[in-house]
N, C-alpha and C. Protein backbone atom coordinates (compact mmCIF):
# COMPACT_ATOMS: atom_id res chain seq x y z
N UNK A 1 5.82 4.97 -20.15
CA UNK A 1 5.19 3.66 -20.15
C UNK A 1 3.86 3.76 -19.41
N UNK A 2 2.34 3.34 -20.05
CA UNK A 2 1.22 3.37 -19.55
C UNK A 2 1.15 2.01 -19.25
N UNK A 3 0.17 1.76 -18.10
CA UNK A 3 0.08 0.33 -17.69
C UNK A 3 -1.78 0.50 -17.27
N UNK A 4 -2.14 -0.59 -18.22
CA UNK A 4 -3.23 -0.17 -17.82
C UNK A 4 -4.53 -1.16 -16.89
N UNK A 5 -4.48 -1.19 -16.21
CA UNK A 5 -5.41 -1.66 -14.84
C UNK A 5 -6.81 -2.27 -15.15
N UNK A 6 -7.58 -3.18 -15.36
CA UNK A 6 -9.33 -2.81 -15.04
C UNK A 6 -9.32 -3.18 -13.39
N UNK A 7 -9.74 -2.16 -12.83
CA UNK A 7 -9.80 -2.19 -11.37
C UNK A 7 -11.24 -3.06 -11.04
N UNK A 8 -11.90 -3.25 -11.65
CA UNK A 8 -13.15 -4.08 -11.33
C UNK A 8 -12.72 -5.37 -11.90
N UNK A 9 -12.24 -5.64 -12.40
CA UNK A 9 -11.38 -7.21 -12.47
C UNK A 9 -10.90 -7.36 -11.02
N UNK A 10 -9.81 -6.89 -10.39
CA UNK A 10 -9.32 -7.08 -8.92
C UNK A 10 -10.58 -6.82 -7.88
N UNK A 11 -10.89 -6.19 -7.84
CA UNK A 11 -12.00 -6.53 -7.06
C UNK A 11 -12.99 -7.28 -7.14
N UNK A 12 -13.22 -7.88 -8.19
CA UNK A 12 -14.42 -9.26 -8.20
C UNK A 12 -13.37 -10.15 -7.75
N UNK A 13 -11.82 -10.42 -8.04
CA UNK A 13 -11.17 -11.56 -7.99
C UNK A 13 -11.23 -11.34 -6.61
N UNK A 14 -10.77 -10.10 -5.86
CA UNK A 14 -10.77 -10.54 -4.25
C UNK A 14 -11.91 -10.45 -3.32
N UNK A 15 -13.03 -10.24 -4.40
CA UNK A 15 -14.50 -10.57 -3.40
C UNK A 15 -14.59 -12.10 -3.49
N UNK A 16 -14.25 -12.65 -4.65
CA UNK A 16 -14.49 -14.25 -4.99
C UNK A 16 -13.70 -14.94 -4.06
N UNK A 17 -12.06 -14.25 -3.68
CA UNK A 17 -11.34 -15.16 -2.98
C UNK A 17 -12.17 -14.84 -1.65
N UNK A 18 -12.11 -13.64 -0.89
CA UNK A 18 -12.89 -13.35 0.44
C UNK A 18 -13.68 -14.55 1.15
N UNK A 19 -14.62 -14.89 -0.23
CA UNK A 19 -15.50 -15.91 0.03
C UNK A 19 -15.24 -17.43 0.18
N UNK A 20 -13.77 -17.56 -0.33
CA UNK A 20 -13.33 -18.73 0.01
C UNK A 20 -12.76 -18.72 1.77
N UNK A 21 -12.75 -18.08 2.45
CA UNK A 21 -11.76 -17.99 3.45
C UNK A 21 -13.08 -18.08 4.95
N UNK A 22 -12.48 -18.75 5.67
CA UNK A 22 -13.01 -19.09 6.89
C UNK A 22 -13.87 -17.77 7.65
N UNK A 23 -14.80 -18.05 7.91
CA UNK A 23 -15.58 -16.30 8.24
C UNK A 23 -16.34 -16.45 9.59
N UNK A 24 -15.86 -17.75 10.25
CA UNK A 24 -16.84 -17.97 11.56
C UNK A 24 -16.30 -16.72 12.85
N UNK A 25 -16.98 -16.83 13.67
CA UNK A 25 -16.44 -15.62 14.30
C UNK A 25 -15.81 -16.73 15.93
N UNK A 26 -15.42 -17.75 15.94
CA UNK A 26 -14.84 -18.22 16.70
C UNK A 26 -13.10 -18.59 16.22
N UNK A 27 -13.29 -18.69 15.18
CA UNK A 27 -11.90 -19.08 14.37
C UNK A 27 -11.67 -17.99 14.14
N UNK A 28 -12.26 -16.64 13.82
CA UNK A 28 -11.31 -15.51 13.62
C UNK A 28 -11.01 -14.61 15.32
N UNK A 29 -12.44 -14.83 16.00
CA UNK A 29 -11.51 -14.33 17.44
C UNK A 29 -10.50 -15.00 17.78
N UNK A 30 -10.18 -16.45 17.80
CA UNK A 30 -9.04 -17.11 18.37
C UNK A 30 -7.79 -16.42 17.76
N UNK A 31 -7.35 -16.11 16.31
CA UNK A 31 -6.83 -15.63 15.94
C UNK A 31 -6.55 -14.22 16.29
N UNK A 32 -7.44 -13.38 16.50
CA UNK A 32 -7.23 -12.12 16.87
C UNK A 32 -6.82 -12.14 18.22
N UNK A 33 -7.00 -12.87 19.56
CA UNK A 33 -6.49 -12.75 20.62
C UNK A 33 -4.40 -13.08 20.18
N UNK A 34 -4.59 -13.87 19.64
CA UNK A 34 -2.79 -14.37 19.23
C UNK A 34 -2.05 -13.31 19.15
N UNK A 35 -2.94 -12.17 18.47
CA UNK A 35 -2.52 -10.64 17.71
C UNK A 35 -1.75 -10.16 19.35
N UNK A 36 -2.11 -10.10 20.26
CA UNK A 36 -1.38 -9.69 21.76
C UNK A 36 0.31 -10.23 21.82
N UNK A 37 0.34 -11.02 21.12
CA UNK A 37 1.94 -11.09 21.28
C UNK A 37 2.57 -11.26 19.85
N UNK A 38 3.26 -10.52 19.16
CA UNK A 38 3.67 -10.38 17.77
C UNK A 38 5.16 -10.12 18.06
N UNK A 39 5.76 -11.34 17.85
CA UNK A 39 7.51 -10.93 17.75
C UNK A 39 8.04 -11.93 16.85
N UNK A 40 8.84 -12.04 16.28
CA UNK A 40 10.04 -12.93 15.24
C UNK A 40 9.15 -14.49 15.44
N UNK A 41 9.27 -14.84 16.40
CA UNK A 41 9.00 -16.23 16.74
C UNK A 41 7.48 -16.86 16.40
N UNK A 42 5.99 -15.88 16.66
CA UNK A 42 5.39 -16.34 15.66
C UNK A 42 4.40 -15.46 14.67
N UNK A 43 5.27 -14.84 14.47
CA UNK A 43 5.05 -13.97 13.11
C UNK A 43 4.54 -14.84 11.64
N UNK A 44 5.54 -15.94 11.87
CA UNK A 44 4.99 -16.49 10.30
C UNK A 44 3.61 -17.45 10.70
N UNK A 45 3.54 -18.33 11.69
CA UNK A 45 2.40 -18.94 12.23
C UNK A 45 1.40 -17.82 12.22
N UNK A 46 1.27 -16.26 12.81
CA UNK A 46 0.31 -15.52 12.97
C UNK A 46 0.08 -15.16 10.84
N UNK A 47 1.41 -14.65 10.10
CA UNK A 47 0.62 -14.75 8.93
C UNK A 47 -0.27 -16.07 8.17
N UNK A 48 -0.08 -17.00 8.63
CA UNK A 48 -0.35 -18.46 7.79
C UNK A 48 -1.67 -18.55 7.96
N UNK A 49 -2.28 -17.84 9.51
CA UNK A 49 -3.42 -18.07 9.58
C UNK A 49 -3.97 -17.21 9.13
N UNK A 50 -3.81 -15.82 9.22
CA UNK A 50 -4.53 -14.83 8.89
C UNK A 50 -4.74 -14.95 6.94
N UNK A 51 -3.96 -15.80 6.46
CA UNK A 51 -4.12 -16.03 5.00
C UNK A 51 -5.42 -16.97 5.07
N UNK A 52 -5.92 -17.57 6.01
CA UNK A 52 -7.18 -18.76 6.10
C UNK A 52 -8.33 -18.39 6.66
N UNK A 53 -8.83 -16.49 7.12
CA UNK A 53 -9.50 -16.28 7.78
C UNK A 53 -9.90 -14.84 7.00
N UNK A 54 -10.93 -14.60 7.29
CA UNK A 54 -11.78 -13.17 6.73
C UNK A 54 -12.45 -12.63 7.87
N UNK A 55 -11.10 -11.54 7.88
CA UNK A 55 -11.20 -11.02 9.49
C UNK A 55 -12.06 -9.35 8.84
N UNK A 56 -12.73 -9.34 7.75
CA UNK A 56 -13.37 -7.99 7.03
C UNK A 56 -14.30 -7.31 8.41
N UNK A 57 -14.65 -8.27 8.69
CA UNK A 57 -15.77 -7.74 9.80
C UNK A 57 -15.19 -7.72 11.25
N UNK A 58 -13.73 -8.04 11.60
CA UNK A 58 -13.61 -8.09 12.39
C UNK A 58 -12.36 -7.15 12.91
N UNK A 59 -11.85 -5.98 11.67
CA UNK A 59 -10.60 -4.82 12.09
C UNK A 59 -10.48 -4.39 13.47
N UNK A 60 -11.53 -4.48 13.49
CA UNK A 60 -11.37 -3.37 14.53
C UNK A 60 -10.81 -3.85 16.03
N UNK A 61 -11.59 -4.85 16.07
CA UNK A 61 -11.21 -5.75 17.18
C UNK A 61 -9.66 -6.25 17.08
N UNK A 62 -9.11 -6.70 15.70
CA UNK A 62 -7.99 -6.66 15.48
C UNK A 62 -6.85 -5.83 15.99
N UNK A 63 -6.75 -4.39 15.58
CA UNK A 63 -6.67 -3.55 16.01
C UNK A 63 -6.50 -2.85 17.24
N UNK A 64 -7.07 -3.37 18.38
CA UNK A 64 -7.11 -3.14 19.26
C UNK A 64 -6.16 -3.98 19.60
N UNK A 65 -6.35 -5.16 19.58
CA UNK A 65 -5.29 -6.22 20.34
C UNK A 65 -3.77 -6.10 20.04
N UNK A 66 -3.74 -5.34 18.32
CA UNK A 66 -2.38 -4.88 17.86
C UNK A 66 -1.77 -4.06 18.97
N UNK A 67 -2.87 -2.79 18.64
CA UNK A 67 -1.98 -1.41 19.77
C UNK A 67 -1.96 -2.04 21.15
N UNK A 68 -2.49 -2.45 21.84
CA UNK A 68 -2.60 -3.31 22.95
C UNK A 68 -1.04 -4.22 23.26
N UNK A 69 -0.42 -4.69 21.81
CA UNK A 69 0.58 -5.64 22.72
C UNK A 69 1.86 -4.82 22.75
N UNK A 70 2.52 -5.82 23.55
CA UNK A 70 3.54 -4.88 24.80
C UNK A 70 4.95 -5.33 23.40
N UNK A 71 5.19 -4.29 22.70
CA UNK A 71 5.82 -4.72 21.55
C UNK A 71 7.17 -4.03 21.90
N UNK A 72 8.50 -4.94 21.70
CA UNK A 72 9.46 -4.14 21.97
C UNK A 72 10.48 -3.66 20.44
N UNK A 73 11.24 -3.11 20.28
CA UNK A 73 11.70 -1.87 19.02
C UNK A 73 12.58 -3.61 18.16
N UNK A 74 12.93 -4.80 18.76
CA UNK A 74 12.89 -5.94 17.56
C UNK A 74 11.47 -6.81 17.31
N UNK A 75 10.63 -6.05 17.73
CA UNK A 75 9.16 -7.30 17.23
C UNK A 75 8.29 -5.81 15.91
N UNK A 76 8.85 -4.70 16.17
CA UNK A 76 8.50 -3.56 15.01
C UNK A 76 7.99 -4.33 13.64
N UNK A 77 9.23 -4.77 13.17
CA UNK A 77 9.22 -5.60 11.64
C UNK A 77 8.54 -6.37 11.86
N UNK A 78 7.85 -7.63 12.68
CA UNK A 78 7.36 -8.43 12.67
C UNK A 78 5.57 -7.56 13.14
N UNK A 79 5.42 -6.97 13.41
CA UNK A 79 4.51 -6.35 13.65
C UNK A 79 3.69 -5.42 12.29
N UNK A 80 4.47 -5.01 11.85
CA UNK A 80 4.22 -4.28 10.53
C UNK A 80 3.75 -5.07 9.45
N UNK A 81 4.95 -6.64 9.51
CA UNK A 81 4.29 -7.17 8.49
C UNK A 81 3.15 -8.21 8.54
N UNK A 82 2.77 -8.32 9.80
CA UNK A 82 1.25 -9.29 10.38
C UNK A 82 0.20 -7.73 10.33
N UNK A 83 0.33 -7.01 10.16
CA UNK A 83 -0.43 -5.43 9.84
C UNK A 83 -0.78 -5.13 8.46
N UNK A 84 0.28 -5.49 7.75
CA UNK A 84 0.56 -5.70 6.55
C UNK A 84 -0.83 -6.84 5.66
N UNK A 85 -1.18 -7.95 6.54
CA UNK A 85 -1.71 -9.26 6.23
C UNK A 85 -3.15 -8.68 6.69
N UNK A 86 -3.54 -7.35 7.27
CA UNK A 86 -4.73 -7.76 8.00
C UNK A 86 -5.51 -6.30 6.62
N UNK A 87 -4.52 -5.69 5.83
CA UNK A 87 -5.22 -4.74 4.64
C UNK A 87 -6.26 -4.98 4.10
N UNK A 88 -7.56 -4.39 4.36
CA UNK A 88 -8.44 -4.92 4.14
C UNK A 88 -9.32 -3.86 2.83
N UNK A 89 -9.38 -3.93 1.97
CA UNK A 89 -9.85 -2.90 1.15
C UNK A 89 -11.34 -2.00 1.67
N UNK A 90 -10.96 -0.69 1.78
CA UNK A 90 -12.62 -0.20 2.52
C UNK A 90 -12.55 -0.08 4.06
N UNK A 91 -11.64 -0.73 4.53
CA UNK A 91 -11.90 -1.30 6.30
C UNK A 91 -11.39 -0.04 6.74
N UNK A 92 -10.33 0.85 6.52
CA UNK A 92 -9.97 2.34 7.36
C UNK A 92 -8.88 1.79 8.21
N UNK A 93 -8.26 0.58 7.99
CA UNK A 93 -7.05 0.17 8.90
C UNK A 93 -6.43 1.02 9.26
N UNK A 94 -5.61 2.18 8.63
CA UNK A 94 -4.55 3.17 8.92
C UNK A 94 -5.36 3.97 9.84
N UNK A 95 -6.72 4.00 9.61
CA UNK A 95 -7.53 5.44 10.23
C UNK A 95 -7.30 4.95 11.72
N UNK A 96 -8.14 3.47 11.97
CA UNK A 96 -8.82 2.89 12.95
C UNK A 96 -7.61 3.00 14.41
N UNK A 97 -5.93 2.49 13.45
CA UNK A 97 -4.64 2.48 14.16
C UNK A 97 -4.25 3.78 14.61
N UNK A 98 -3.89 4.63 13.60
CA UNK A 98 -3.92 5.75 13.99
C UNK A 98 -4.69 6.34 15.58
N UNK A 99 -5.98 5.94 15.08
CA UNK A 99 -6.76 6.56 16.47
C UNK A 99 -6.77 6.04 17.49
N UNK A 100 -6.43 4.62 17.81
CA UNK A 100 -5.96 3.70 18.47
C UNK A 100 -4.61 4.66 19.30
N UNK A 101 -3.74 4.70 18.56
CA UNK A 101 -2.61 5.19 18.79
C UNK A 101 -2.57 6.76 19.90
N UNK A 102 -3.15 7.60 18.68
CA UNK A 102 -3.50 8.68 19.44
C UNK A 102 -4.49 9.16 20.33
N UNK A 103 -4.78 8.18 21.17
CA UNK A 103 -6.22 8.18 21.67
C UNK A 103 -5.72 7.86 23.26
């Protein structure tokens, strides 16, 4: 079974959405400080927003505040999948964490 893709269709559709989404850099730092505490409780509040914000320019800083919080082995899943929300096409997320990590 071939399935066949135009990959420049998805990417105009998610440059078009990008541009719908909140891009001030006070509404996306507020959000990125929240990133310091990620467990069960507000995991879905931390995805709801990050669906209303275009944090493209702002990974890295993201990132930091991720590896930064004091995460214990039940906030994992909830952590992965607010990590999950911040995929940014181009941005080097895995790289940026990674080095975060091992650094």
């Amino acid at each position: 079974m071939y399935i066949d893709y135009d990959v420049t269709k998805l990417f105009i559709s998610d440059a078009n959405h990008m541009r719908t989404l909140d891009s001030s850099i006070k509404r996306n730092l507020a959000i990125i400080k929240k990133l310091k505490v990620i467990n069960d409780e507000v995991k879905d509040g931390l995805i709801e927003e990050l669906k209303t914000v275009n944090l493209s320019k702002f990974v890295s800083e993201a990132v930091s505040y991720i590896c930064a919080a004091k995460l214990r082995s039940t906030d994992i899943q909830a952590a992965v999948q607010v990590c999950a929300m911040l995929t940014v096409p181009g941005s080097g997320l895995l790289i940026l964490i990674s080095s975060q990590i091992y650094t």
